[in-house]
PDB file of N, CA and C in Angstrom:
ATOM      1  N   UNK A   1     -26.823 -52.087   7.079  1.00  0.00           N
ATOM      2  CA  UNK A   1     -25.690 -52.491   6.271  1.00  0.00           C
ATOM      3  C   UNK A   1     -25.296 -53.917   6.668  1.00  0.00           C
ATOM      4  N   UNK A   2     -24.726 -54.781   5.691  1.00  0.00           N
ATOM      5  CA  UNK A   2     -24.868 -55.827   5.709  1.00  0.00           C
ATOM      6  C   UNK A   2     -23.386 -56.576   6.634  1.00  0.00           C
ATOM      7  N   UNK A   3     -23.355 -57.125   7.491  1.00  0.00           N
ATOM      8  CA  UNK A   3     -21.485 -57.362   8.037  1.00  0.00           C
ATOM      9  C   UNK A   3     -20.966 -58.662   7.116  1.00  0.00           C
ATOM     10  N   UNK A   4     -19.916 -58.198   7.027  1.00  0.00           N
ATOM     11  CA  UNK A   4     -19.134 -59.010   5.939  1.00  0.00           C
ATOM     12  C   UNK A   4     -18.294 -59.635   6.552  1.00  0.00           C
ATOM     13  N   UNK A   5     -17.936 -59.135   7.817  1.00  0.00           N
ATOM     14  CA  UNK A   5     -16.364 -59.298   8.325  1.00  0.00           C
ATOM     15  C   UNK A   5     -15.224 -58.853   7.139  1.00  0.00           C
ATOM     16  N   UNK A   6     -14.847 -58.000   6.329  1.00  0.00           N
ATOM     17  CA  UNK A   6     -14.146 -58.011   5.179  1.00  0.00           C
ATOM     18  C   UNK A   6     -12.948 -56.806   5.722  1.00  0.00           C
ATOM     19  N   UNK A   7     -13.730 -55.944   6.707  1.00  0.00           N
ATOM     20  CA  UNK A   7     -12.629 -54.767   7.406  1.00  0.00           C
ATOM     21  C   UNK A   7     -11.476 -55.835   8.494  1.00  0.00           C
ATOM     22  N   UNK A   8     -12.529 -56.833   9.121  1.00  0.00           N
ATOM     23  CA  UNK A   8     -12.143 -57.179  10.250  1.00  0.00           C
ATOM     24  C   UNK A   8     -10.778 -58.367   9.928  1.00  0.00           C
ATOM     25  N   UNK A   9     -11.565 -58.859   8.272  1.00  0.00           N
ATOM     26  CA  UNK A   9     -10.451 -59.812   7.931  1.00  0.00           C
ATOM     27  C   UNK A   9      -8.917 -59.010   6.950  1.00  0.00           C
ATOM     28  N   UNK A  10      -9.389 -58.059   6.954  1.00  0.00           N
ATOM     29  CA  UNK A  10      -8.198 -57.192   6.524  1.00  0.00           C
ATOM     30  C   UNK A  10      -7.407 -56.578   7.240  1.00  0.00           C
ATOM     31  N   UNK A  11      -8.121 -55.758   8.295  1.00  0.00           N
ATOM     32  CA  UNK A  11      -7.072 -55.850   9.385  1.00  0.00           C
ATOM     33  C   UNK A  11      -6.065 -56.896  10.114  1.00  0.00           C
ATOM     34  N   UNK A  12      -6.726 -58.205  10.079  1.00  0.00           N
ATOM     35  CA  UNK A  12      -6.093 -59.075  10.325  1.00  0.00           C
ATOM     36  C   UNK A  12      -4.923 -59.712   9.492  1.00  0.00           C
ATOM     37  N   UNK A  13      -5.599 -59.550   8.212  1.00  0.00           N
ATOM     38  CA  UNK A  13      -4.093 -59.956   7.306  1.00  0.00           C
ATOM     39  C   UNK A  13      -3.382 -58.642   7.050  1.00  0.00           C
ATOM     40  N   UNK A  14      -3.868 -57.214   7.191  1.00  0.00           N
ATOM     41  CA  UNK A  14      -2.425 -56.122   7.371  1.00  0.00           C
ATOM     42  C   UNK A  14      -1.473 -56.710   8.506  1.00  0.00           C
ATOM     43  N   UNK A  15      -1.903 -57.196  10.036  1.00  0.00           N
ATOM     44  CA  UNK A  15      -1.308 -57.607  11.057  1.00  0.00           C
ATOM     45  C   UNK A  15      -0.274 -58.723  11.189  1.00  0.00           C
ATOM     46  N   UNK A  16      -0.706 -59.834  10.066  1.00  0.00           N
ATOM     47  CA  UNK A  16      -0.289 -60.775  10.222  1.00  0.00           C
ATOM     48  C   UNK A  16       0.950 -60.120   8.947  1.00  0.00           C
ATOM     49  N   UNK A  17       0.646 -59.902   7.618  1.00  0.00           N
ATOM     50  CA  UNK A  17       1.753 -59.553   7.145  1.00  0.00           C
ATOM     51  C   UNK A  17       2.759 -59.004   7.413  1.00  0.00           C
ATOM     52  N   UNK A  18       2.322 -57.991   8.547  1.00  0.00           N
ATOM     53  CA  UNK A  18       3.237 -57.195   9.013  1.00  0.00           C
ATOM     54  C   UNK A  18       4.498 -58.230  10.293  1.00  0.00           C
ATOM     55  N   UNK A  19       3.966 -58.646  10.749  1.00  0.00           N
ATOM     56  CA  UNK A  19       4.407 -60.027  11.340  1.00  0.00           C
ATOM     57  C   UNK A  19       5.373 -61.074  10.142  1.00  0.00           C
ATOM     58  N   UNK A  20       5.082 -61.000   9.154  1.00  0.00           N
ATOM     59  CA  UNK A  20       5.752 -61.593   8.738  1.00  0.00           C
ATOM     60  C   UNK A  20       7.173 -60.753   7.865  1.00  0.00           C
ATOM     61  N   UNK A  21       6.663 -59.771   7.930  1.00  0.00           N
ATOM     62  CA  UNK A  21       7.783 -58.675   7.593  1.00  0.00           C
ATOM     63  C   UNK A  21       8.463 -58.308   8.312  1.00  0.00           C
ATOM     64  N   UNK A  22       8.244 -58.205  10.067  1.00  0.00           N
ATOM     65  CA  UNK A  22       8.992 -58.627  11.089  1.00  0.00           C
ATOM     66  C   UNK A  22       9.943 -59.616  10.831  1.00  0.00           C
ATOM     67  N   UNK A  23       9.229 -60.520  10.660  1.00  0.00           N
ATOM     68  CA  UNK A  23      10.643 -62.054  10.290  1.00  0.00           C
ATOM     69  C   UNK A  23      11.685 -61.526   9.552  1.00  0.00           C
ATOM     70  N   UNK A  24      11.033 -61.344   8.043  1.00  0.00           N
ATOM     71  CA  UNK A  24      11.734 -61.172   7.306  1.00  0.00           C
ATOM     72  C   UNK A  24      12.627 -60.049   7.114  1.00  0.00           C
ATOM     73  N   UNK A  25      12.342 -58.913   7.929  1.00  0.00           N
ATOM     74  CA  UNK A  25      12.979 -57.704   7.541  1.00  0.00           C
ATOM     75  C   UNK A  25      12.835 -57.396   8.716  1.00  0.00           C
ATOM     76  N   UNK A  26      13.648 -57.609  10.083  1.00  0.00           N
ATOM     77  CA  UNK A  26      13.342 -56.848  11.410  1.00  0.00           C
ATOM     78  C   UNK A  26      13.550 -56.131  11.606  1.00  0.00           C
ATOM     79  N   UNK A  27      14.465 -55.474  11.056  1.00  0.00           N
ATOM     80  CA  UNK A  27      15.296 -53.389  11.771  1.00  0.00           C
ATOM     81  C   UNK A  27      13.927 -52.791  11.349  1.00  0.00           C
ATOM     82  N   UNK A  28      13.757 -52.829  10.196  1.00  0.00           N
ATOM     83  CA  UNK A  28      12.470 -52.211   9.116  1.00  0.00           C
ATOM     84  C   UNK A  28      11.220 -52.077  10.279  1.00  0.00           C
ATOM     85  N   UNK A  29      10.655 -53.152  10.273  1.00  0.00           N
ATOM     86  CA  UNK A  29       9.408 -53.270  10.951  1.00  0.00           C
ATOM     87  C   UNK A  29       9.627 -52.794  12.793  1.00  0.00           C
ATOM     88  N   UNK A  30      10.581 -53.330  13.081  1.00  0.00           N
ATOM     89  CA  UNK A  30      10.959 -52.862  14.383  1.00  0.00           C
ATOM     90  C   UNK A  30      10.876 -50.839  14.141  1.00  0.00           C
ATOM     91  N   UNK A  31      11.664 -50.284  13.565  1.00  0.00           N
ATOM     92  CA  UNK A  31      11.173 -49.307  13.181  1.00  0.00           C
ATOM     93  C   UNK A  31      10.337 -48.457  12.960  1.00  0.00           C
ATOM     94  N   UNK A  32       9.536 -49.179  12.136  1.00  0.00           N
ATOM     95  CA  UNK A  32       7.977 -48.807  11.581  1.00  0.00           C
ATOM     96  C   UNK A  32       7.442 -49.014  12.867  1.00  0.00           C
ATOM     97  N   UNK A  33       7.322 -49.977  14.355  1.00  0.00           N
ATOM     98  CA  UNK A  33       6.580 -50.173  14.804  1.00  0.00           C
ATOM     99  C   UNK A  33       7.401 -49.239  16.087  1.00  0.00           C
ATOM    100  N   UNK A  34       8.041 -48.630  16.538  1.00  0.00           N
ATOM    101  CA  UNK A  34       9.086 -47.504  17.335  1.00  0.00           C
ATOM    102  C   UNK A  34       8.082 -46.000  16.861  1.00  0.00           C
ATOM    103  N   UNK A  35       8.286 -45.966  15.793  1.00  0.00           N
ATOM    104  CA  UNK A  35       7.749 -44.726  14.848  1.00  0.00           C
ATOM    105  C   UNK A  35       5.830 -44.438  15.359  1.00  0.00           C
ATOM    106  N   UNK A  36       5.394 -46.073  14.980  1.00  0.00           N
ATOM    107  CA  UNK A  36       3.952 -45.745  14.972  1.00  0.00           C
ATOM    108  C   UNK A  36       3.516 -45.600  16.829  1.00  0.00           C
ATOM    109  N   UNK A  37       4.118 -46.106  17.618  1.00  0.00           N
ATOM    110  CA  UNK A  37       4.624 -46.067  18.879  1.00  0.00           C
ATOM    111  C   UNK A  37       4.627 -44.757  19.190  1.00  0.00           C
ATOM    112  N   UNK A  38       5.405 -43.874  19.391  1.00  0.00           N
ATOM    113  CA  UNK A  38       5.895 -42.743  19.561  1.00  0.00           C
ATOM    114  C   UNK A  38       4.993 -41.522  18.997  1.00  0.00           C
ATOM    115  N   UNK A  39       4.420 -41.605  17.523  1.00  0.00           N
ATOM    116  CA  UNK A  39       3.523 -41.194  16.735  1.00  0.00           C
ATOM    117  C   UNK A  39       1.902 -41.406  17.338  1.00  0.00           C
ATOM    118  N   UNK A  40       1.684 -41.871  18.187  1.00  0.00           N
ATOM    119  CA  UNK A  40       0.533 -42.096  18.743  1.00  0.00           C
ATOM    120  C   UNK A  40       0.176 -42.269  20.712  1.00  0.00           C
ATOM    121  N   UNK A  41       1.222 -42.065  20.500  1.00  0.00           N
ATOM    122  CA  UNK A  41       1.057 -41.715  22.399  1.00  0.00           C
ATOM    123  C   UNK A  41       0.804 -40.463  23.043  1.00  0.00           C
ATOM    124  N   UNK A  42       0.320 -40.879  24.075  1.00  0.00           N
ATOM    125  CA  UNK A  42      -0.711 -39.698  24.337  1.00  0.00           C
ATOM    126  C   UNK A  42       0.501 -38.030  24.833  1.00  0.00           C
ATOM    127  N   UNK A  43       0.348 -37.252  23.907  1.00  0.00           N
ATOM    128  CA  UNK A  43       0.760 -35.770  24.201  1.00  0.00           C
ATOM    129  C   UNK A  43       0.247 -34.342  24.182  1.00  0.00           C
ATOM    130  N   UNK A  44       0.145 -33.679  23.398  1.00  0.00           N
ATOM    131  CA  UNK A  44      -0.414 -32.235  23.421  1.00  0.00           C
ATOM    132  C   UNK A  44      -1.930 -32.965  22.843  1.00  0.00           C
ATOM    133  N   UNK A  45      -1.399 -34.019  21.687  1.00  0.00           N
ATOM    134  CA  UNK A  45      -3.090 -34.630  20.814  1.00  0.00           C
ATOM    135  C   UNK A  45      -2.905 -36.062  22.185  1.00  0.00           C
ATOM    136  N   UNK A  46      -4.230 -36.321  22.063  1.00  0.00           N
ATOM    137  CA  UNK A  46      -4.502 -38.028  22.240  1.00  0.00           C
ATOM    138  C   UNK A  46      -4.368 -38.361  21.388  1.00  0.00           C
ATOM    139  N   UNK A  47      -4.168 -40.097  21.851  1.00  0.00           N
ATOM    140  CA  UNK A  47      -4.332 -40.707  20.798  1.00  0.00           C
ATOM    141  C   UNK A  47      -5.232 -41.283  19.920  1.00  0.00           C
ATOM    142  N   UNK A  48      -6.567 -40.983  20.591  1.00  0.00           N
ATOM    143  CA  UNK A  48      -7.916 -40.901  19.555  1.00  0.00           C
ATOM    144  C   UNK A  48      -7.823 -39.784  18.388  1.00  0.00           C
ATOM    145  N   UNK A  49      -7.247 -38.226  19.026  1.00  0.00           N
ATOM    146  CA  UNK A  49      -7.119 -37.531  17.876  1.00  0.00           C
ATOM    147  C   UNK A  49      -6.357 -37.947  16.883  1.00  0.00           C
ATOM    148  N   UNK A  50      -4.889 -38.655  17.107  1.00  0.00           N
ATOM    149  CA  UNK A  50      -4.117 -39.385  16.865  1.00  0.00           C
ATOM    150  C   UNK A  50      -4.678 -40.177  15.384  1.00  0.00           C
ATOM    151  N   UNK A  51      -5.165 -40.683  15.972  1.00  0.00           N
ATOM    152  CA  UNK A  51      -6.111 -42.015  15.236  1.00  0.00           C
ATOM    153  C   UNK A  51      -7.003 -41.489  14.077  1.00  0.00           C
ATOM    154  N   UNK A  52      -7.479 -40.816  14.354  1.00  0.00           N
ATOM    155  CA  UNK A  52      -8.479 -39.873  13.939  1.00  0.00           C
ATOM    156  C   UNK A  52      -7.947 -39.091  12.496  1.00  0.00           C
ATOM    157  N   UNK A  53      -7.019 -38.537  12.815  1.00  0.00           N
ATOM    158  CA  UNK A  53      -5.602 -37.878  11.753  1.00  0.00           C
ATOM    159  C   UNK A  53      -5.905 -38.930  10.965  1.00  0.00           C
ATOM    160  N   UNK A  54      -4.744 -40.224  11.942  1.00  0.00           N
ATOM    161  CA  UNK A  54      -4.350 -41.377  10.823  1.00  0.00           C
ATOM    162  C   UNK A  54      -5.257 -41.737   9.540  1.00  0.00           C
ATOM    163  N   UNK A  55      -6.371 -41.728   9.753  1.00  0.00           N
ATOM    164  CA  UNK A  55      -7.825 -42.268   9.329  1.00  0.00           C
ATOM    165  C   UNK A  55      -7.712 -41.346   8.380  1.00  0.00           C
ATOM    166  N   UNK A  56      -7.958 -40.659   8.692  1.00  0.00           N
ATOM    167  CA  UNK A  56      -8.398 -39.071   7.417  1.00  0.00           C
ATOM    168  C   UNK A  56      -7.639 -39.455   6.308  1.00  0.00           C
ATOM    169  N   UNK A  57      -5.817 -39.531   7.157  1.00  0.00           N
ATOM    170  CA  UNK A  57      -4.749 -39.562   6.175  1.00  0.00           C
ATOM    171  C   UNK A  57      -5.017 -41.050   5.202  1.00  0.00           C
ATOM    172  N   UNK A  58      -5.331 -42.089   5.776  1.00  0.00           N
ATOM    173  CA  UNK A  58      -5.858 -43.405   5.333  1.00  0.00           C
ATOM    174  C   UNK A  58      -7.066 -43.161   3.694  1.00  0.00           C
ATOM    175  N   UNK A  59      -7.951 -42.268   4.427  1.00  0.00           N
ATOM    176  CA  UNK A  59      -8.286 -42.230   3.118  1.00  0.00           C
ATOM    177  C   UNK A  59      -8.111 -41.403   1.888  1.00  0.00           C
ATOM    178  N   UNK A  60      -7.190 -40.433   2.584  1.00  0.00           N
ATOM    179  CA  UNK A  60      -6.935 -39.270   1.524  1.00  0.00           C
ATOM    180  C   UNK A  60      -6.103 -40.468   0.497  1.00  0.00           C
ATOM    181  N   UNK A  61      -5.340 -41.140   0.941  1.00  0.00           N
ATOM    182  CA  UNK A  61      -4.276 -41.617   0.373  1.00  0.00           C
ATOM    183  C   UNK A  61      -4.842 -43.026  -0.453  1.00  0.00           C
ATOM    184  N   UNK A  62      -5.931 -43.193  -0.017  1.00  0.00           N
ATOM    185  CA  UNK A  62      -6.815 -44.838  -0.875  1.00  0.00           C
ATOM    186  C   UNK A  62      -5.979 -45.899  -0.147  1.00  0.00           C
ATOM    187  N   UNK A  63      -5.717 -45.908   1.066  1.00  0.00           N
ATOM    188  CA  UNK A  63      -5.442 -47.223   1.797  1.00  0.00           C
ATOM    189  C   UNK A  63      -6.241 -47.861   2.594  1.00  0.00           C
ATOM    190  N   UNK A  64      -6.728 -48.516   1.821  1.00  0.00           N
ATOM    191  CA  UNK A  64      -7.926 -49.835   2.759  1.00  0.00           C
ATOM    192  C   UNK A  64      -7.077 -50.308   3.710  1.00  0.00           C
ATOM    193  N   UNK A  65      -6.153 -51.239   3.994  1.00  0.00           N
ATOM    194  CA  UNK A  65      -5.575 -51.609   5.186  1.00  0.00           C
ATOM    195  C   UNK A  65      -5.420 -50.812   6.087  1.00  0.00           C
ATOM    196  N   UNK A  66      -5.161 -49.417   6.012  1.00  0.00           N
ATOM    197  CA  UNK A  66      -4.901 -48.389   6.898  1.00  0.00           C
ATOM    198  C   UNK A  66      -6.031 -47.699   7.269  1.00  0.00           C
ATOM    199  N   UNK A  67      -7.442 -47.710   6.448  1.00  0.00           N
ATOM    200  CA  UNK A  67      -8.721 -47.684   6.852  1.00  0.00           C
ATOM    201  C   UNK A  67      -9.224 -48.731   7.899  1.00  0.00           C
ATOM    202  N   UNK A  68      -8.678 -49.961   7.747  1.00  0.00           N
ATOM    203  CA  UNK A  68      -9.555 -50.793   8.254  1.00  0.00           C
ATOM    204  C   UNK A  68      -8.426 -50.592   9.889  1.00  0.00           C
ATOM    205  N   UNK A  69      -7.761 -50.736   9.483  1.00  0.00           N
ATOM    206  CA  UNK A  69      -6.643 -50.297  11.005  1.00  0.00           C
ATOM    207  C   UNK A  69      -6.896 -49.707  12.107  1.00  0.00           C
ATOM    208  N   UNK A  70      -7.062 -48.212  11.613  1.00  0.00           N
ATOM    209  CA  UNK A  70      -7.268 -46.927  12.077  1.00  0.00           C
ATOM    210  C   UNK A  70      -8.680 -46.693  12.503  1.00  0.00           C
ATOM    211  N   UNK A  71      -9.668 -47.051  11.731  1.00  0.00           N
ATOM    212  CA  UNK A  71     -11.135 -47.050  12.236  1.00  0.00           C
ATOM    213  C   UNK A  71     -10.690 -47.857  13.497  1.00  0.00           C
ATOM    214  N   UNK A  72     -10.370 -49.251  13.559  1.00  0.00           N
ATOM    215  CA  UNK A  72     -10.488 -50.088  14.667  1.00  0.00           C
ATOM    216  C   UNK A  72      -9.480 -49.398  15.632  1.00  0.00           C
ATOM    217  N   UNK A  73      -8.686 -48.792  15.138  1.00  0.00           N
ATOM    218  CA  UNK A  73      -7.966 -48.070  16.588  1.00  0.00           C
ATOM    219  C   UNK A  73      -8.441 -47.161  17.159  1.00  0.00           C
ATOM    220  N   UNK A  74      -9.115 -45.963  16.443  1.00  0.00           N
ATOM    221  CA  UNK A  74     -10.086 -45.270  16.813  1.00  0.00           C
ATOM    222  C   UNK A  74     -10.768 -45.524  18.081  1.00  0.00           C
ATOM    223  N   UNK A  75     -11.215 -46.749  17.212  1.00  0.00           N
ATOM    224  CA  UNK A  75     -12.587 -46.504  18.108  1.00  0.00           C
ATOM    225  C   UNK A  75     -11.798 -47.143  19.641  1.00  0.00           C
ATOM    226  N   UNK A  76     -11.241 -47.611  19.209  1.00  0.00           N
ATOM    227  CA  UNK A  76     -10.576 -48.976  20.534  1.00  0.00           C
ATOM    228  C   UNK A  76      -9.708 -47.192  21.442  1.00  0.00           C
ATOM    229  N   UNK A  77      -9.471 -46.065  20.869  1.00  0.00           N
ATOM    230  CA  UNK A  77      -8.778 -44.815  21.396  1.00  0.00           C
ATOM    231  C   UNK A  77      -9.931 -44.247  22.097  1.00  0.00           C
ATOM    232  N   UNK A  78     -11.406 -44.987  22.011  1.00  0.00           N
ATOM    233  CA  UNK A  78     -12.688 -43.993  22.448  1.00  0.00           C
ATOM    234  C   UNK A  78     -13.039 -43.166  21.642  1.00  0.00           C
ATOM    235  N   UNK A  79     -12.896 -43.133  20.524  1.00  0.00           N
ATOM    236  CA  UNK A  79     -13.448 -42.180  19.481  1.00  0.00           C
ATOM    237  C   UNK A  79     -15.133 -42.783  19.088  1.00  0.00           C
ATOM    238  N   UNK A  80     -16.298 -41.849  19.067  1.00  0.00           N
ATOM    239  CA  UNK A  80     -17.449 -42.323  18.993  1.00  0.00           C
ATOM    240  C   UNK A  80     -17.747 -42.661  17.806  1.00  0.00           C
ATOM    241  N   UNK A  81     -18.461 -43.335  16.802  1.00  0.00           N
ATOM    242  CA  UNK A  81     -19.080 -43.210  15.609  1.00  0.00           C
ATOM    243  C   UNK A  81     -19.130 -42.043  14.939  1.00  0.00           C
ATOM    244  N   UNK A  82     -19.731 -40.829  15.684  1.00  0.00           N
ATOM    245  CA  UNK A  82     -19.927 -39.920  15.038  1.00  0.00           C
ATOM    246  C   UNK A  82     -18.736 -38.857  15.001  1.00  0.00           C
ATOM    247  N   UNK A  83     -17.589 -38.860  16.014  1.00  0.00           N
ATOM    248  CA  UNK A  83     -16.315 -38.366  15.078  1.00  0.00           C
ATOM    249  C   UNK A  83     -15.377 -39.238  14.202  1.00  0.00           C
ATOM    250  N   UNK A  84     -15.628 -40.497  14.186  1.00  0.00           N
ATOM    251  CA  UNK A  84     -15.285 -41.087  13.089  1.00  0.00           C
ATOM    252  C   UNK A  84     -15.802 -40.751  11.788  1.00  0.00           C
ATOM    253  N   UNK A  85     -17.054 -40.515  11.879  1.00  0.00           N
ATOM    254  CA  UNK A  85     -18.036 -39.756  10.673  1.00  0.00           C
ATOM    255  C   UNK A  85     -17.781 -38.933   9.941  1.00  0.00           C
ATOM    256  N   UNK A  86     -17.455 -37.647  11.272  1.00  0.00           N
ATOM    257  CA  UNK A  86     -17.165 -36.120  11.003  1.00  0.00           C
ATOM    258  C   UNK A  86     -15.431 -36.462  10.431  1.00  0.00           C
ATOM    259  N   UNK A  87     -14.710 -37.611  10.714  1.00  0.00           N
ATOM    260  CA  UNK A  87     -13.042 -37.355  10.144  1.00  0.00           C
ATOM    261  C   UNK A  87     -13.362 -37.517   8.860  1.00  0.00           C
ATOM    262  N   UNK A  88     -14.406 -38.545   8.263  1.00  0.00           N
ATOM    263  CA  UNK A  88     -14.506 -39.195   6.722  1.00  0.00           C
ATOM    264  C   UNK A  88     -15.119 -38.240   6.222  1.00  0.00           C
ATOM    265  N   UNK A  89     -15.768 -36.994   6.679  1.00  0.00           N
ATOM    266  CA  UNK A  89     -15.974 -36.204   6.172  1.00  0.00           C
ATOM    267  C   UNK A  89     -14.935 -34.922   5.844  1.00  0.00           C
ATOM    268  N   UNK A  90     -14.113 -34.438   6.786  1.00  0.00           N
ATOM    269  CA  UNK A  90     -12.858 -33.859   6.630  1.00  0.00           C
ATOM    270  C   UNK A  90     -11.597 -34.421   5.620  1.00  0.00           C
ATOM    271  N   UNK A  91     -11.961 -35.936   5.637  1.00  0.00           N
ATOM    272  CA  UNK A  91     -11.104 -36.182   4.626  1.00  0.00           C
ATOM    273  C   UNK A  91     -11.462 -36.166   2.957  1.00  0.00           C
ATOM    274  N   UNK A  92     -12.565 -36.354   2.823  1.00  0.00           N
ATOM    275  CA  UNK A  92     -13.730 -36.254   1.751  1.00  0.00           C
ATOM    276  C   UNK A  92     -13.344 -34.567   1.162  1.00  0.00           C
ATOM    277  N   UNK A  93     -13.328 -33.474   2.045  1.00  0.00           N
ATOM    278  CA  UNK A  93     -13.283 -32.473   2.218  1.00  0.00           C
ATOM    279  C   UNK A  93     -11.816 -32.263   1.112  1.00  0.00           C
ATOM    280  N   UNK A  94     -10.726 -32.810   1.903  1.00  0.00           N
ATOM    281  CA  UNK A  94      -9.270 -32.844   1.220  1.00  0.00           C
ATOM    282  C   UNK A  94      -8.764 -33.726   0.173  1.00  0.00           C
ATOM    283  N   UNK A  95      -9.612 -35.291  -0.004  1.00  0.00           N
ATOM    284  CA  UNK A  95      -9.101 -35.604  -0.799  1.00  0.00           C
ATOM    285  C   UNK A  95      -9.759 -35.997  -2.454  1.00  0.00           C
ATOM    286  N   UNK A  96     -11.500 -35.179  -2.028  1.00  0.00           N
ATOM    287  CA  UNK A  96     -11.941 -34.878  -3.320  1.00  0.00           C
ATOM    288  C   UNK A  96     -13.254 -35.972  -3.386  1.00  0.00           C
ATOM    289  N   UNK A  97     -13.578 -36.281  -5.359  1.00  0.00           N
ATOM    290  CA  UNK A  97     -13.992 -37.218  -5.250  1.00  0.00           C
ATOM    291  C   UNK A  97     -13.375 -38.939  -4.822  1.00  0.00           C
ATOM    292  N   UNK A  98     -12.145 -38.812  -5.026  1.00  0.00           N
ATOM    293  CA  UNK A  98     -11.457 -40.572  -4.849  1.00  0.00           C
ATOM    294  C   UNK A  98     -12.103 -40.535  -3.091  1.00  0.00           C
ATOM    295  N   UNK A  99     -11.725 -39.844  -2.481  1.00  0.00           N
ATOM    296  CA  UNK A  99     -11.896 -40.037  -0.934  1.00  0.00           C
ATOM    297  C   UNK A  99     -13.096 -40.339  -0.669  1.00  0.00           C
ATOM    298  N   UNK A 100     -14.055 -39.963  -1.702  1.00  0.00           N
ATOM    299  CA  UNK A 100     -15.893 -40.060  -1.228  1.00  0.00           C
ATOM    300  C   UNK A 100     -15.784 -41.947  -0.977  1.00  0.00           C
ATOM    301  N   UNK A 101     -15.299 -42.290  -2.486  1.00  0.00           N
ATOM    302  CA  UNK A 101     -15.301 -43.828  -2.635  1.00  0.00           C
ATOM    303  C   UNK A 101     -14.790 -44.075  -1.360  1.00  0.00           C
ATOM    304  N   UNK A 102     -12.921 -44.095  -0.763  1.00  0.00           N
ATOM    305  CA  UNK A 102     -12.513 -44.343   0.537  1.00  0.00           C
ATOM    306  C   UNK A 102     -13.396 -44.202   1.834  1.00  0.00           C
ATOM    307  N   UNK A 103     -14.006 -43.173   1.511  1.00  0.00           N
ATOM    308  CA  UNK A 103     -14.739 -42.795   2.993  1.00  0.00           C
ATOM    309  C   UNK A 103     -15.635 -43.625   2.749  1.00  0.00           C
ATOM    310  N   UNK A 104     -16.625 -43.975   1.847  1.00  0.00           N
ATOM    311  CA  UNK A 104     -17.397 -45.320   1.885  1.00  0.00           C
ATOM    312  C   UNK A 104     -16.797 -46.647   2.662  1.00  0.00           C
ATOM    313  N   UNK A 105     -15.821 -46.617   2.051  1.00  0.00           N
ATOM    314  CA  UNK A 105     -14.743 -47.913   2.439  1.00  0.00           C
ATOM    315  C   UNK A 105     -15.078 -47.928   4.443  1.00  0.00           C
ATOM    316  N   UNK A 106     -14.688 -46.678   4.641  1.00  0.00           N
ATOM    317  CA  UNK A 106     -14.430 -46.346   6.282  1.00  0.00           C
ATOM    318  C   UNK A 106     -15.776 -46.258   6.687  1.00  0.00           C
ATOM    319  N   UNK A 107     -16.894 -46.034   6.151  1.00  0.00           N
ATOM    320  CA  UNK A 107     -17.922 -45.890   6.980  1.00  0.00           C
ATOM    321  C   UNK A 107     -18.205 -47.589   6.932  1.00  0.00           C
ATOM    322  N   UNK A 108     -18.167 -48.405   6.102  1.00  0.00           N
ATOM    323  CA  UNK A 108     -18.106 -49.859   6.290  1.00  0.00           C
ATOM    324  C   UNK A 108     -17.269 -50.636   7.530  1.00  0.00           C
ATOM    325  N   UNK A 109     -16.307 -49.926   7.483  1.00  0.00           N
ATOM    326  CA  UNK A 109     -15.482 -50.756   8.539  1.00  0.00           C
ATOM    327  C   UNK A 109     -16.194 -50.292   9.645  1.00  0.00           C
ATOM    328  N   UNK A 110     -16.444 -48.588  10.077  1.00  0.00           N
ATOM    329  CA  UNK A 110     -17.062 -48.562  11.131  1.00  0.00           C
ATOM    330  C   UNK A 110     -18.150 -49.205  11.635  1.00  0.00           C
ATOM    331  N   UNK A 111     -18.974 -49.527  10.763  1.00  0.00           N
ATOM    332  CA  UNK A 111     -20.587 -50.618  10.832  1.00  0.00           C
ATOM    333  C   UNK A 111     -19.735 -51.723  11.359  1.00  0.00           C
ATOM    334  N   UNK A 112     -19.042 -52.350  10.877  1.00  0.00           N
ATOM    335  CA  UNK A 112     -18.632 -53.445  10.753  1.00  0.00           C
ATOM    336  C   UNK A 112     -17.674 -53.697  12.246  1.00  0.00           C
ATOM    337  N   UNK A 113     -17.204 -52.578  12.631  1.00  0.00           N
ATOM    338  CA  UNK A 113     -16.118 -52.644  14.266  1.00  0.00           C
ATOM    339  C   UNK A 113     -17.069 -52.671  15.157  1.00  0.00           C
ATOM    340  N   UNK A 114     -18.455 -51.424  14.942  1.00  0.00           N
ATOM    341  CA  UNK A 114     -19.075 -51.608  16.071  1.00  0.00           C
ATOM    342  C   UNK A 114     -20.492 -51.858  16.436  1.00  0.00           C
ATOM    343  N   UNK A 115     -20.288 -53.228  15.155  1.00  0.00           N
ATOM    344  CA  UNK A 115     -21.719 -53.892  15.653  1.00  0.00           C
ATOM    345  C   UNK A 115     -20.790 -55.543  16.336  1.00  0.00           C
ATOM    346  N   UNK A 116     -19.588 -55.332  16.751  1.00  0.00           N
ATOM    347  CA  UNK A 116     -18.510 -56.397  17.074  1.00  0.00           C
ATOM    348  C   UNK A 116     -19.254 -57.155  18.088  1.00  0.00           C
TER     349      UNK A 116
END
């Protein structure tokens, strides 16, 4: 598969927007970022399982930014390729045909995080 950088540059502009929504709107994002905080620290789940969820939920829902996110947190949580695989398949599972397309989306970013 071919690297595009296209996950890597999307993650980067979800990051940076979000940064700028910080500026502009701080309780909000301060919030959102308390929430995703708390929502991902390590308890009964890790936070690879954590991650892992997120991802699924990423593509059930058709969010590329949150695909390209979540793969890279994943893996950065120690999650291997191949349960990244097995989540795009669980989510495929729940969110039909739209998710096949998404999970394409996610198996790209994964090529794409860890040939880094």
């Amino acid at each position: 598969m071919k690297e595009t950088g296209y996950h890597k540059e999307l993650r980067e502009r979800v990051l940076q927007n979000m940064g700028e929504l910080g500026r502009r709107i701080p309780e909000a994002i301060q919030g959102f970022g308390a929430l995703h905080q708390g929502a991902t620290k390590e308890g009964a789940l890790s936070p690879k399982v954590k991650e892992l969820i997120a991802l699924a939920i990423a593509i059930a829902v058709h969010c590329e930014g949150c695909i390209a996110c979540h793969v890279h947190d994943a893996l950065e949580a120690g999650a291997t390729p191949e349960e990244v695989q097995e989540t795009i398949g669980v989510a495929i599972m729940m969110g039909g045909g739209p998710a096949v397309v998404y999970g394409g989306l996610a198996l790209e970013a994964l090529e794409e995080f860890i040939t880094r």
